[in-house]
C-alpha atoms as a PDB file:
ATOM      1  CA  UNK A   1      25.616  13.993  51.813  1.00  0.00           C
ATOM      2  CA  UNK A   2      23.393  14.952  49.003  1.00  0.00           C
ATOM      3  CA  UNK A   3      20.125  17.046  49.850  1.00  0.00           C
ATOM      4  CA  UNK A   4      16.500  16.249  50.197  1.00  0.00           C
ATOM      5  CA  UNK A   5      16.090  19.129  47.611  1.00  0.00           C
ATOM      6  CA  UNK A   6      17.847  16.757  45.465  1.00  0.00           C
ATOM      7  CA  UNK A   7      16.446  13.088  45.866  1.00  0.00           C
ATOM      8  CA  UNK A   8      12.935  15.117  45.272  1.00  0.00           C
ATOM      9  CA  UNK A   9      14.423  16.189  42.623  1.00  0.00           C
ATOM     10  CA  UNK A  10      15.519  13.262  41.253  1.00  0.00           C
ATOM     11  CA  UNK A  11      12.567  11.035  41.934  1.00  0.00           C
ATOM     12  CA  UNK A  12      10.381  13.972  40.112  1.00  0.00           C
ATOM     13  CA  UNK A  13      12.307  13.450  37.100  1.00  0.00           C
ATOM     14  CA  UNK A  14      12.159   9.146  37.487  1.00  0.00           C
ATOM     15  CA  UNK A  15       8.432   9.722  37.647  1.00  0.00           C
ATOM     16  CA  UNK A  16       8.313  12.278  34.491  1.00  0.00           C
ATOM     17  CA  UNK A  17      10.781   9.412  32.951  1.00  0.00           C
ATOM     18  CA  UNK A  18       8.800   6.999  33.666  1.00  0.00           C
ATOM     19  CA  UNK A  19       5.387   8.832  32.856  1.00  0.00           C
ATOM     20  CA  UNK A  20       6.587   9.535  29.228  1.00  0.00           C
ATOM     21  CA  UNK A  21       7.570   5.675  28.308  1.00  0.00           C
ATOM     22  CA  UNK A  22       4.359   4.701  29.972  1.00  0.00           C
ATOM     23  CA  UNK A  23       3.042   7.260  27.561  1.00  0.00           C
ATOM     24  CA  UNK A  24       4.793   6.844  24.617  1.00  0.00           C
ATOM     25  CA  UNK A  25       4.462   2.411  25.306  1.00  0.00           C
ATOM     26  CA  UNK A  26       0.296   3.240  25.923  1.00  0.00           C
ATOM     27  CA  UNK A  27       0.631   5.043  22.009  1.00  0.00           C
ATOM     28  CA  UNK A  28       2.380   2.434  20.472  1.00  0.00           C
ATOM     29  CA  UNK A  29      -0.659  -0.237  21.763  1.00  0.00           C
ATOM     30  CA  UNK A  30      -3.324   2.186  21.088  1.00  0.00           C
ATOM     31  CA  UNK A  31      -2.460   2.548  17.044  1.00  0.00           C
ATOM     32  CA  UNK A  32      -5.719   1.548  15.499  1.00  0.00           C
ATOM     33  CA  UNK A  33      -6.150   0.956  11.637  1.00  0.00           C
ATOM     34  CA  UNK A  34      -9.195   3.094  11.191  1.00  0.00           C
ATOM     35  CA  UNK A  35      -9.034   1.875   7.446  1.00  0.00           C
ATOM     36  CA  UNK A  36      -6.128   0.277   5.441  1.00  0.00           C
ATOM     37  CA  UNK A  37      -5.648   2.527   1.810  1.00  0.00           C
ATOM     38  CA  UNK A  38      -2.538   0.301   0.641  1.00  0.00           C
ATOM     39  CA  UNK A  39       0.714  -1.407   2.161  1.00  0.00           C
ATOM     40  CA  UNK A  40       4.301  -0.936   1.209  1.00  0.00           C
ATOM     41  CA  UNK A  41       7.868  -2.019   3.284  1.00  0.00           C
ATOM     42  CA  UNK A  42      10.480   0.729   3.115  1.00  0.00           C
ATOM     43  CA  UNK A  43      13.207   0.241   1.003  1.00  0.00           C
ATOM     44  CA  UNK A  44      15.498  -1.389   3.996  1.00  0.00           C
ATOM     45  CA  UNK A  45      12.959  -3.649   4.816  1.00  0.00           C
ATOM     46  CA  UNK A  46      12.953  -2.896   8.112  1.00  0.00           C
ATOM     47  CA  UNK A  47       9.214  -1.207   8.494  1.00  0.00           C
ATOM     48  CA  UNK A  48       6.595  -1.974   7.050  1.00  0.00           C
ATOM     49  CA  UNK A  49       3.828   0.997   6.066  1.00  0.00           C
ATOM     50  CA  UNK A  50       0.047   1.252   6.370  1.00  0.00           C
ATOM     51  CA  UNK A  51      -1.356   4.191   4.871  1.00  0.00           C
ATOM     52  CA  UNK A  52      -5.159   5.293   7.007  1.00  0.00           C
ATOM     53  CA  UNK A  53      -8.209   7.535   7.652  1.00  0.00           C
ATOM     54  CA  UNK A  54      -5.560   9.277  10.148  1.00  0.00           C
ATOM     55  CA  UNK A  55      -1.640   9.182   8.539  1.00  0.00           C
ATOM     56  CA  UNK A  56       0.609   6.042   8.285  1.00  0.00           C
ATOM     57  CA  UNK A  57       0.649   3.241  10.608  1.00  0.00           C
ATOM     58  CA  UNK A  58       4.395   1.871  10.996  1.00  0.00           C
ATOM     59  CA  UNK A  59       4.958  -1.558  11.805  1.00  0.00           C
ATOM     60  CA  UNK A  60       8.696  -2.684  12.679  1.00  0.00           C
ATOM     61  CA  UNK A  61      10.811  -5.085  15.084  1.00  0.00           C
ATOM     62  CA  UNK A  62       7.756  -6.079  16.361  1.00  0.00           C
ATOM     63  CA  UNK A  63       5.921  -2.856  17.332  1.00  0.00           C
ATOM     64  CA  UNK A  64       3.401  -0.300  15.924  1.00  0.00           C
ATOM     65  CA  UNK A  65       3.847   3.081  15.606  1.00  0.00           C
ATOM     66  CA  UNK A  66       2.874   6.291  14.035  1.00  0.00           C
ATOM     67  CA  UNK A  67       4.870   7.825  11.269  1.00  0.00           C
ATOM     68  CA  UNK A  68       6.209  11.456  11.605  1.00  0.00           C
ATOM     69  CA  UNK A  69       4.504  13.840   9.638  1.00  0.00           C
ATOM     70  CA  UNK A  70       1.392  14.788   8.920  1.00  0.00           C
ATOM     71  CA  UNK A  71      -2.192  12.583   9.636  1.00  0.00           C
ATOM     72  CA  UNK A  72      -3.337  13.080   6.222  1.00  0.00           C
ATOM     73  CA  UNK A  73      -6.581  10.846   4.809  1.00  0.00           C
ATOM     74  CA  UNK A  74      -3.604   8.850   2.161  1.00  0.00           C
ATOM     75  CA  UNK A  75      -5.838   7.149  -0.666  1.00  0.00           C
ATOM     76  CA  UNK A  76      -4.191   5.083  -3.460  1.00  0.00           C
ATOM     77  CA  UNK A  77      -0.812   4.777  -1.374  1.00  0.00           C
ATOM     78  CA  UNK A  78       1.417   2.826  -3.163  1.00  0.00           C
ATOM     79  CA  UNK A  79       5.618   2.665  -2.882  1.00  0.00           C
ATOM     80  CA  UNK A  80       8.826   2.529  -4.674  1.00  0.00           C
ATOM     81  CA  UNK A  81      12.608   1.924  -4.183  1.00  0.00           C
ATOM     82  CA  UNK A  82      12.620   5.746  -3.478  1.00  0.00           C
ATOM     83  CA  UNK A  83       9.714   7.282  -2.766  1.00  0.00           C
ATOM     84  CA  UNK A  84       5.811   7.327  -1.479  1.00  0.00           C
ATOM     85  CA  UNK A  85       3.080   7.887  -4.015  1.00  0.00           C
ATOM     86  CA  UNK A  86       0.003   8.930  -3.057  1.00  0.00           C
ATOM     87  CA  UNK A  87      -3.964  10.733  -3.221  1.00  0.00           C
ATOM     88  CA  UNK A  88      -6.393  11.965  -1.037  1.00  0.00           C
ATOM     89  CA  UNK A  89      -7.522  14.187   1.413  1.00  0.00           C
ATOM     90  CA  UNK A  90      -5.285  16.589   3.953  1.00  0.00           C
ATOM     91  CA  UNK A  91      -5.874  16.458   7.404  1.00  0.00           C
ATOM     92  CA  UNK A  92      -8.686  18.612   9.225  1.00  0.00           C
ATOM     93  CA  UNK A  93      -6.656  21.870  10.183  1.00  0.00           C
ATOM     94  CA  UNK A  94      -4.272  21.851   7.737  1.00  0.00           C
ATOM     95  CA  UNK A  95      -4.951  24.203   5.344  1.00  0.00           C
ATOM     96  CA  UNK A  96      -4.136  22.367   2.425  1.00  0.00           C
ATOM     97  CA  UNK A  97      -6.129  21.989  -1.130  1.00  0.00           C
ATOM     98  CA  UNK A  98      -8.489  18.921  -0.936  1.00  0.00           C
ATOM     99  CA  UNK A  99      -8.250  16.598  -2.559  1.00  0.00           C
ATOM    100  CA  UNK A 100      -4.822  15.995  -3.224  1.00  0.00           C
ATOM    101  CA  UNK A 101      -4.567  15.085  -6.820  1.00  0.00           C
ATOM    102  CA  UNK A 102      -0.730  13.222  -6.714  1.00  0.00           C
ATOM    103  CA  UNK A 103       1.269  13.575  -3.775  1.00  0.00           C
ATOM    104  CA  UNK A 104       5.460  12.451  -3.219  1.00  0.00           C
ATOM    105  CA  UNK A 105       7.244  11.901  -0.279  1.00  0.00           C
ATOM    106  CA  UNK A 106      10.740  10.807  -0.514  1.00  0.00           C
ATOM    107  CA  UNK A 107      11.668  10.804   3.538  1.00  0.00           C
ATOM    108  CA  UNK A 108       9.094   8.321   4.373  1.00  0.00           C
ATOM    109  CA  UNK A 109       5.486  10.429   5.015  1.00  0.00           C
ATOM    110  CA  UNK A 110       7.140  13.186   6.701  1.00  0.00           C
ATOM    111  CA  UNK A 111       6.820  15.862   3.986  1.00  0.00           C
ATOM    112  CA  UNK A 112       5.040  15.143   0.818  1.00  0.00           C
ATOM    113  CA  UNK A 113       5.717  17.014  -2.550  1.00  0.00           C
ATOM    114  CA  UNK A 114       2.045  18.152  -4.621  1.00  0.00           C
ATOM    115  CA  UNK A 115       2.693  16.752  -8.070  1.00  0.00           C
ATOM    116  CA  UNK A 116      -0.649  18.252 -10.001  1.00  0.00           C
ATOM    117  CA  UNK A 117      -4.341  18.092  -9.668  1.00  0.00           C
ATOM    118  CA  UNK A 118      -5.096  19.454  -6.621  1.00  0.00           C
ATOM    119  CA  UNK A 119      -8.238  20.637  -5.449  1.00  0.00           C
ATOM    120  CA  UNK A 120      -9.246  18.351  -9.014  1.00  0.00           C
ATOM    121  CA  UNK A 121      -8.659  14.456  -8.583  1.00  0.00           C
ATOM    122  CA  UNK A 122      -8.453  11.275  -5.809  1.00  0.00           C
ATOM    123  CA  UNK A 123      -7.186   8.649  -7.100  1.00  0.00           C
ATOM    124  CA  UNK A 124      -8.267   5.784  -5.092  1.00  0.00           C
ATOM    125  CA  UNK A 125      -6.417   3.271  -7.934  1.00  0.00           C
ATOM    126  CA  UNK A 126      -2.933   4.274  -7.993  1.00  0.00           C
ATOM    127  CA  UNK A 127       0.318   1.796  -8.762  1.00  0.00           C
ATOM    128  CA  UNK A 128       3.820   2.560  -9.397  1.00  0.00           C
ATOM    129  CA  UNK A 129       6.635   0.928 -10.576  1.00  0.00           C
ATOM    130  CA  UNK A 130       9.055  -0.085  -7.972  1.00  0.00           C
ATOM    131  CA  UNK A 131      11.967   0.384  -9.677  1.00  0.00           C
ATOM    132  CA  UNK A 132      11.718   2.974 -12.369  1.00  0.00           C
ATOM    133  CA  UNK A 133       8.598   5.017 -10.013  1.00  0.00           C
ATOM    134  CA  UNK A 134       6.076   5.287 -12.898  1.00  0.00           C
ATOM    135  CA  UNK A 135       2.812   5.709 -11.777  1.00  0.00           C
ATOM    136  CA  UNK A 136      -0.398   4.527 -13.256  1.00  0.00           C
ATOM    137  CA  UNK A 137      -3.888   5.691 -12.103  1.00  0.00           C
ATOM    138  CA  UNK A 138      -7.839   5.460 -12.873  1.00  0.00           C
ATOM    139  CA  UNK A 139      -9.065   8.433 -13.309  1.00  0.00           C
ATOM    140  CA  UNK A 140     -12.878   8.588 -13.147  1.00  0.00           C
ATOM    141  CA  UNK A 141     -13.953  11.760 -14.319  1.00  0.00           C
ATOM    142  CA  UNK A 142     -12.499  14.263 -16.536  1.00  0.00           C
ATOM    143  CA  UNK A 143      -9.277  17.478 -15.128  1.00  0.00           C
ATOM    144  CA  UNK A 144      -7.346  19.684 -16.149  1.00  0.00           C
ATOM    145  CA  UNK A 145      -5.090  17.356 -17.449  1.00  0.00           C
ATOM    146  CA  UNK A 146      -7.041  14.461 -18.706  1.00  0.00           C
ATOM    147  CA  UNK A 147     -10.088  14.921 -20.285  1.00  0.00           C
ATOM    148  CA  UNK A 148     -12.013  11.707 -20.029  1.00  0.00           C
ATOM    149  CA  UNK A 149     -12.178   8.694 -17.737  1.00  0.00           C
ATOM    150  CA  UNK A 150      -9.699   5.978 -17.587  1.00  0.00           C
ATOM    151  CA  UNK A 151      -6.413   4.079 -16.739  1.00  0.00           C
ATOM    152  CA  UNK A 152      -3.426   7.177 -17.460  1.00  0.00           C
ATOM    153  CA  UNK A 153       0.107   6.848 -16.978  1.00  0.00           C
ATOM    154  CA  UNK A 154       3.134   9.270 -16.034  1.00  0.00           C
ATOM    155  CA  UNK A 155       7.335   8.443 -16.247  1.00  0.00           C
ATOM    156  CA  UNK A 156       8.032  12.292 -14.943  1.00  0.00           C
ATOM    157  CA  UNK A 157       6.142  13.053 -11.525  1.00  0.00           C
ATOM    158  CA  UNK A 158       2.942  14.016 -13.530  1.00  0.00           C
ATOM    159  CA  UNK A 159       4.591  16.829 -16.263  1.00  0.00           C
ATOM    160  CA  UNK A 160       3.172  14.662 -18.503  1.00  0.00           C
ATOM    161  CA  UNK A 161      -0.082  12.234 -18.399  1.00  0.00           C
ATOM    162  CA  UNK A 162      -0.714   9.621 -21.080  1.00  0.00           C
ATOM    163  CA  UNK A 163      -3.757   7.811 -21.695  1.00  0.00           C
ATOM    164  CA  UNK A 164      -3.944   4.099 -21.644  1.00  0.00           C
ATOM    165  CA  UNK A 165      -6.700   2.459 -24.448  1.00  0.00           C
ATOM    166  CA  UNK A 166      -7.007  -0.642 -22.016  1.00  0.00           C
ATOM    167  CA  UNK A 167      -8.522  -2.749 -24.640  1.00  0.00           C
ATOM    168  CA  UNK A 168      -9.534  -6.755 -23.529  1.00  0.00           C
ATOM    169  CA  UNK A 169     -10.654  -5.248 -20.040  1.00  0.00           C
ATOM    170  CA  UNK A 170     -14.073  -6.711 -19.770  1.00  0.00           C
ATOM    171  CA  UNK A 171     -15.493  -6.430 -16.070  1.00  0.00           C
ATOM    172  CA  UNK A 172     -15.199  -3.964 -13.232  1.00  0.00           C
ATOM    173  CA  UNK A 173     -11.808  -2.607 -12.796  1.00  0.00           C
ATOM    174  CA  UNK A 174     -10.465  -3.948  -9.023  1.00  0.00           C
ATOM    175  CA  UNK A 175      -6.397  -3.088  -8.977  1.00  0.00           C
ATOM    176  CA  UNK A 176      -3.530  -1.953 -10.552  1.00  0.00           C
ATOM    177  CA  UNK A 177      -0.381  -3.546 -10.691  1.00  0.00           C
ATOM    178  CA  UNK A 178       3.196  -2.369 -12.362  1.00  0.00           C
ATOM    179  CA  UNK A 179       6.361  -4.537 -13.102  1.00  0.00           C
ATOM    180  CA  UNK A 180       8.946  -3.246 -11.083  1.00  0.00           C
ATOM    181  CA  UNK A 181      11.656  -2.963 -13.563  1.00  0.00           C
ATOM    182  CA  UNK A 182       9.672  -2.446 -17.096  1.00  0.00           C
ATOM    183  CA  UNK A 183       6.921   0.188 -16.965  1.00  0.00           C
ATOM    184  CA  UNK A 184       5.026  -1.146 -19.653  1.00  0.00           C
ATOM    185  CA  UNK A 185       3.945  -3.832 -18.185  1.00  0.00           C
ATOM    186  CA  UNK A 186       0.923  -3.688 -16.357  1.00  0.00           C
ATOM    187  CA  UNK A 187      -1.131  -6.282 -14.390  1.00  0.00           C
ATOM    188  CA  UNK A 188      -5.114  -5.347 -13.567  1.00  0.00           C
ATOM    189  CA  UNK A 189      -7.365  -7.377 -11.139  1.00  0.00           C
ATOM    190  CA  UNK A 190     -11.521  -7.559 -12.600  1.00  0.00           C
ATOM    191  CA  UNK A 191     -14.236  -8.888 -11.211  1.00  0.00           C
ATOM    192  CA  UNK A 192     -13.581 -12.089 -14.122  1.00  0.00           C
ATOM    193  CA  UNK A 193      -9.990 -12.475 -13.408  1.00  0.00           C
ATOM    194  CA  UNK A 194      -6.689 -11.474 -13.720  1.00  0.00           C
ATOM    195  CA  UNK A 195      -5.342  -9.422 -17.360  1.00  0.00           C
ATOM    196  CA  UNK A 196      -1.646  -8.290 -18.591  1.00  0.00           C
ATOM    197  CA  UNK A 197      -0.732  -6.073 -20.610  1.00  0.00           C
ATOM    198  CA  UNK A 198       2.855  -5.626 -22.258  1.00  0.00           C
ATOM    199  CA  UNK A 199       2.746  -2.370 -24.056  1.00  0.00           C
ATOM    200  CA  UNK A 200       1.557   0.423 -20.984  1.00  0.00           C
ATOM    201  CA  UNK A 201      -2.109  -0.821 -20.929  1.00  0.00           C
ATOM    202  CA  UNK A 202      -2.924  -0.374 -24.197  1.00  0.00           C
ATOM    203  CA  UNK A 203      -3.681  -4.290 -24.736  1.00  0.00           C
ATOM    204  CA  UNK A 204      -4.580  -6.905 -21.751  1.00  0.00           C
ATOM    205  CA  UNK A 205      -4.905 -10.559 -22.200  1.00  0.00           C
ATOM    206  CA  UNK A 206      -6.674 -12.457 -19.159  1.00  0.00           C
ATOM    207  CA  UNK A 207      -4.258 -15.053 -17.888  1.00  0.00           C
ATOM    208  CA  UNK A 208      -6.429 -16.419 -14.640  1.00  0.00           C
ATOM    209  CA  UNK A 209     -10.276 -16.296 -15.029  1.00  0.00           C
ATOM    210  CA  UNK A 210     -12.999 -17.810 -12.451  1.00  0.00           C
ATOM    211  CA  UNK A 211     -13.037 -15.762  -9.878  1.00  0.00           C
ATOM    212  CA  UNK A 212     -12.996 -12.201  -9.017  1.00  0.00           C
ATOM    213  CA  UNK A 213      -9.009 -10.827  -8.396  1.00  0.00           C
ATOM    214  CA  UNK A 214      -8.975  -8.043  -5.934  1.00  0.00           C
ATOM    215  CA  UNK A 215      -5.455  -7.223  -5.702  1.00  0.00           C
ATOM    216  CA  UNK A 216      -1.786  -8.352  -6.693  1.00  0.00           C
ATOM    217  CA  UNK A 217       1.919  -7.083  -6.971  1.00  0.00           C
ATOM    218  CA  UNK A 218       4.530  -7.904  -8.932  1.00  0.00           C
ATOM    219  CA  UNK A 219       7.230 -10.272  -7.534  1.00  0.00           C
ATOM    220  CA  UNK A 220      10.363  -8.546  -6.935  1.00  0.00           C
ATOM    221  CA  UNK A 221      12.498 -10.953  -9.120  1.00  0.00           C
ATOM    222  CA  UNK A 222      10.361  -9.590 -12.308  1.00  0.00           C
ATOM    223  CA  UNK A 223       9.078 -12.897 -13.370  1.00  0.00           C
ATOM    224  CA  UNK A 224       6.125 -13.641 -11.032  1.00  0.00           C
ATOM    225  CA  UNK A 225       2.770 -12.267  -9.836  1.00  0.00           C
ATOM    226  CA  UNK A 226       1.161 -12.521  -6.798  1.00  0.00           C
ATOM    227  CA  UNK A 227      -2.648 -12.097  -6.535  1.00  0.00           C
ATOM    228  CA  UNK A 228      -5.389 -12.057  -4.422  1.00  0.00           C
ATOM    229  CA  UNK A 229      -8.752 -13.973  -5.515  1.00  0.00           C
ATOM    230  CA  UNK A 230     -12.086 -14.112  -4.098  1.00  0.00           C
ATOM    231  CA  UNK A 231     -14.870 -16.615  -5.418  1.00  0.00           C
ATOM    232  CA  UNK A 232     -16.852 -17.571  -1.921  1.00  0.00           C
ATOM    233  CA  UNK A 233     -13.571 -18.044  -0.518  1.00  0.00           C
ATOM    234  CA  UNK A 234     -10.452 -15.888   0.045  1.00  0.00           C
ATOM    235  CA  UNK A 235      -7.668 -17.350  -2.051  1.00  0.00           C
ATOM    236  CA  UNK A 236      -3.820 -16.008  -2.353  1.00  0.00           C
ATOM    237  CA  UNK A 237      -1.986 -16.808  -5.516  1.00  0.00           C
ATOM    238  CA  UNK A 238       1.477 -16.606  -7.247  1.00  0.00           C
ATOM    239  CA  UNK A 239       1.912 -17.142 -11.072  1.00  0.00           C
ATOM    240  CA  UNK A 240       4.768 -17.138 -13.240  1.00  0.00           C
ATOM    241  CA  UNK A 241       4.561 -14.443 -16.304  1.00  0.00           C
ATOM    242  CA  UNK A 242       5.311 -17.229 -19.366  1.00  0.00           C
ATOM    243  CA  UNK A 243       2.749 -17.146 -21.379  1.00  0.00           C
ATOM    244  CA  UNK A 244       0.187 -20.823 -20.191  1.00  0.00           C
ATOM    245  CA  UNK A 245       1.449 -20.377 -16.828  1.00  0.00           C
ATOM    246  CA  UNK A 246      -0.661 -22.045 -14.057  1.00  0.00           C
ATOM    247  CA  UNK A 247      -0.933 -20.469 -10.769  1.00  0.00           C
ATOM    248  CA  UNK A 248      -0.162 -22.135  -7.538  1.00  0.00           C
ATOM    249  CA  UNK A 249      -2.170 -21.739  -4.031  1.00  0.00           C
ATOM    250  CA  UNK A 250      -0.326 -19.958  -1.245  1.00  0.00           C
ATOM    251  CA  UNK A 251      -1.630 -20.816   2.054  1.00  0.00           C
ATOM    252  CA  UNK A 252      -3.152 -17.783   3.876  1.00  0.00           C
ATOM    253  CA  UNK A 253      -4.955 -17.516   7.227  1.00  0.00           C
ATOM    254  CA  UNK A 254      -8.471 -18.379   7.790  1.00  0.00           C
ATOM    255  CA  UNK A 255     -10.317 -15.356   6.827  1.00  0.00           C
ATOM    256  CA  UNK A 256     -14.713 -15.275   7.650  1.00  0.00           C
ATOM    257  CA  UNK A 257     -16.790 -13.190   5.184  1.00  0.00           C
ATOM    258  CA  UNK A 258     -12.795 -11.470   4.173  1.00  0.00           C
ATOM    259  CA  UNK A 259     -10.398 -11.396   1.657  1.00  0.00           C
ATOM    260  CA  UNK A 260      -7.030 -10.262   0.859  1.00  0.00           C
ATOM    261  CA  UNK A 261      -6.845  -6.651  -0.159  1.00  0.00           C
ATOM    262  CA  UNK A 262      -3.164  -5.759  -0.351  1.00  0.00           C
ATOM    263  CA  UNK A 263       0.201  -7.452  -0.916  1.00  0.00           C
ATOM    264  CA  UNK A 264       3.956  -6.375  -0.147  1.00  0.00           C
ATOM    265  CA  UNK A 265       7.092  -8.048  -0.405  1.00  0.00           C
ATOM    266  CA  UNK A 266      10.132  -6.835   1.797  1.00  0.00           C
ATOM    267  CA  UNK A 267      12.663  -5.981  -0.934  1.00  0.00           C
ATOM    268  CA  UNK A 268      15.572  -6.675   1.932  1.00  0.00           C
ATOM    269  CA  UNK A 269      14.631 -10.181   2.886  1.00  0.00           C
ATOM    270  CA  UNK A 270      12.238 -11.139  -0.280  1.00  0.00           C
ATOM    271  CA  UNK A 271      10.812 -14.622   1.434  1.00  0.00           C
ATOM    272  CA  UNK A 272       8.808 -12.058   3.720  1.00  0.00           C
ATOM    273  CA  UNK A 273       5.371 -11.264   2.824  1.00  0.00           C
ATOM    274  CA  UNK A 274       2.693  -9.067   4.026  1.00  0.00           C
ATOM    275  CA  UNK A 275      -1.177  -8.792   3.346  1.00  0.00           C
ATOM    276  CA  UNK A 276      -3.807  -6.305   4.836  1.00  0.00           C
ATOM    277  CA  UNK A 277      -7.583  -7.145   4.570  1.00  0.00           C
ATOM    278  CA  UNK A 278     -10.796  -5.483   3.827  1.00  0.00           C
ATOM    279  CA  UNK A 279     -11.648  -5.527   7.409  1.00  0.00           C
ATOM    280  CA  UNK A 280      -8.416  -4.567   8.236  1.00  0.00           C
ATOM    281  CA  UNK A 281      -6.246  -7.771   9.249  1.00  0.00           C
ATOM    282  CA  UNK A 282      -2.566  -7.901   8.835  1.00  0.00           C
ATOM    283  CA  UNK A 283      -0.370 -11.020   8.864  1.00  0.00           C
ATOM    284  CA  UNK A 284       2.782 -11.493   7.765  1.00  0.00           C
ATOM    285  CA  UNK A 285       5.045 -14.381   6.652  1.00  0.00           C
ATOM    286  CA  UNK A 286       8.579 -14.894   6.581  1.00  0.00           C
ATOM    287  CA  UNK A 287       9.014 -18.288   4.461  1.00  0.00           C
ATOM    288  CA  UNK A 288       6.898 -16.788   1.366  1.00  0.00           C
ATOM    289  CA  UNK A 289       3.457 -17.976   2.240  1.00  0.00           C
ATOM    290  CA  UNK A 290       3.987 -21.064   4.236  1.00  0.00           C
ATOM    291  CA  UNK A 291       3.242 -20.173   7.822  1.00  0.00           C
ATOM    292  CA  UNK A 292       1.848 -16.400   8.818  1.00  0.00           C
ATOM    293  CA  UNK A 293       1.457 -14.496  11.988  1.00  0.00           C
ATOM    294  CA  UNK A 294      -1.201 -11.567  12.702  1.00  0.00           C
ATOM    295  CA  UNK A 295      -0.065  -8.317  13.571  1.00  0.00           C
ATOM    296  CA  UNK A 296      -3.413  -6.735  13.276  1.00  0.00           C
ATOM    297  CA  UNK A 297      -6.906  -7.907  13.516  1.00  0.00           C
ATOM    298  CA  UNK A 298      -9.707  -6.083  12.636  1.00  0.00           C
ATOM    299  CA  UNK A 299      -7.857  -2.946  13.113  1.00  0.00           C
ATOM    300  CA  UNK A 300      -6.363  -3.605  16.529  1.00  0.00           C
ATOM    301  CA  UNK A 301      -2.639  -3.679  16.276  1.00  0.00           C
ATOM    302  CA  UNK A 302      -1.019  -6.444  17.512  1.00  0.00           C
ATOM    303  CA  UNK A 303       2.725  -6.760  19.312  1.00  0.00           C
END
């Protein structure tokens, strides 16, 4: 017969057992999107990733999480086939140069890679290329490496920084979009519309006008745009990249005094769809647009 010494034993380490999934269940409820800086699905599709005040916010078969690594301030967050881009500011304690100038992870946020600028430049406008992992940035005041304001480019992890003459941009610059298989084409979101260039930047043309266009990504198949309007009313978007196209209305949620800030599209299962809001809503569909469900509202996480 086994001991008393033992079933104490045992139920001490059912209650520690059971004390660390209470634990680690009463984290998963309590992630909080303190602000959302961007929105990107990992390359499998099977998370999707929520850059904040406080590190990355992981959202995947149907709970939230935090990433591993460290709970960096991550501004201008934006994601390839291969890697994390981002700016910003370190965490408190950390020891690290703020701000960050360009930052790359390539094991999803748990070690990030200093690419240049640091201690110089945030880039809170930052887009990359999903497939080829250009990156394109606003740079609003002058560094060590470029020496005015403006939209500048990179194809080599920031060795080399090229800047864009952005002619036919004629309003406040909102977002940055890349195509995900040809670098040179860019898309940019004004407060007058939506502009694309073909040649890096150096020449946009506005192809939706009438309302202010806040954000928008390039559709995965290369030959649509999605985009996020706002003129009284929060409006979602999708237009085809011949030249005349017309865009057509994707339903979105009911959003009060709100608007869509950022869009992702899984690359695994491309039907799927997420958007994050200015005050920090997330919803996601999985029949491209048709019918949505929250997984966030006003920065509570929801499972």
């Amino acid at each position: 017969m086994k001991s008393r010494k033992h079933f104490a034993r045992t139920l001490l380490i059912a209650g520690l057992s059971a004390l660390v999934a209470a634990t680690s269940a009463g984290a998963a409820r309590a992630v909080t999107l303190t602000h959302v800086h961007g929105l990107s699905y990992s390359s499998d599709g099977a998370r999707l990733m929520i850059p904040s005040h406080d590190g990355l916010a992981v959202y995947g078969g149907g709970k939230w999480s935090k990433a591993a690594g460290p709970q960096h301030d991550y501004m201008g967050y934006s994601g390839t086939r291969d890697a994390l881009y981002s700016s910003g500011h370190p965490a408190p304690g950390s020891g690290l140069t703020n701000p960050f100038g360009l930052i790359k992870s390539t094991d999803g946020g748990q070690s990030w890679k200093k690419l240049g600028l640091d201690g110089e430049s945030d880039f809170h406008l930052l887009a990359t290329s999903y497939g080829t992992n250009a990156v394109y940035v606003v740079n609003h005041g002058a560094n060590s490496r470029m020496s005015q304001p403006g939209i500048y480019s990179t194809m080599n992890d920031g060795l080399r920084w090229t800047r864009a003459a952005a002619r036919g941009l004629s309003a406040a610059l909102k977002s940055l979009a890349v195509h995900p298989n040809d670098a040179k084409l860019v898309a940019a979101g004004t407060d007058d519309g939506l502009y694309l260039s073909r040649d890096a930047a150096g020449q946009f043309e506005r192809i939706y006008s009438g309302a202010q266009v806040l954000a928008e990504t390039f559709d995965l198949d290369g030959r649509h745009l999605w985009f996020s309007a706002y003129a009284g009313k929060a409006s979602l978007m999708r237009i085809a990249l011949d030249l005349g196209a017309t865009p057509e209305t994707v339903s979105i949620p009911a959003l009060t005094e709100d608007a869509v800030a950022y869009i992702a599209q899984n690359p695994a299962r491309r039907s799927e769809l997420a958007i994050a809001t200015f005050k920090r809503s997330v919803f996601v569909s999985k029949d491209g647009g048709r019918n949505w469900t929250a997984i966030a509202r006003d920065g509570a996480a929801l499972e």
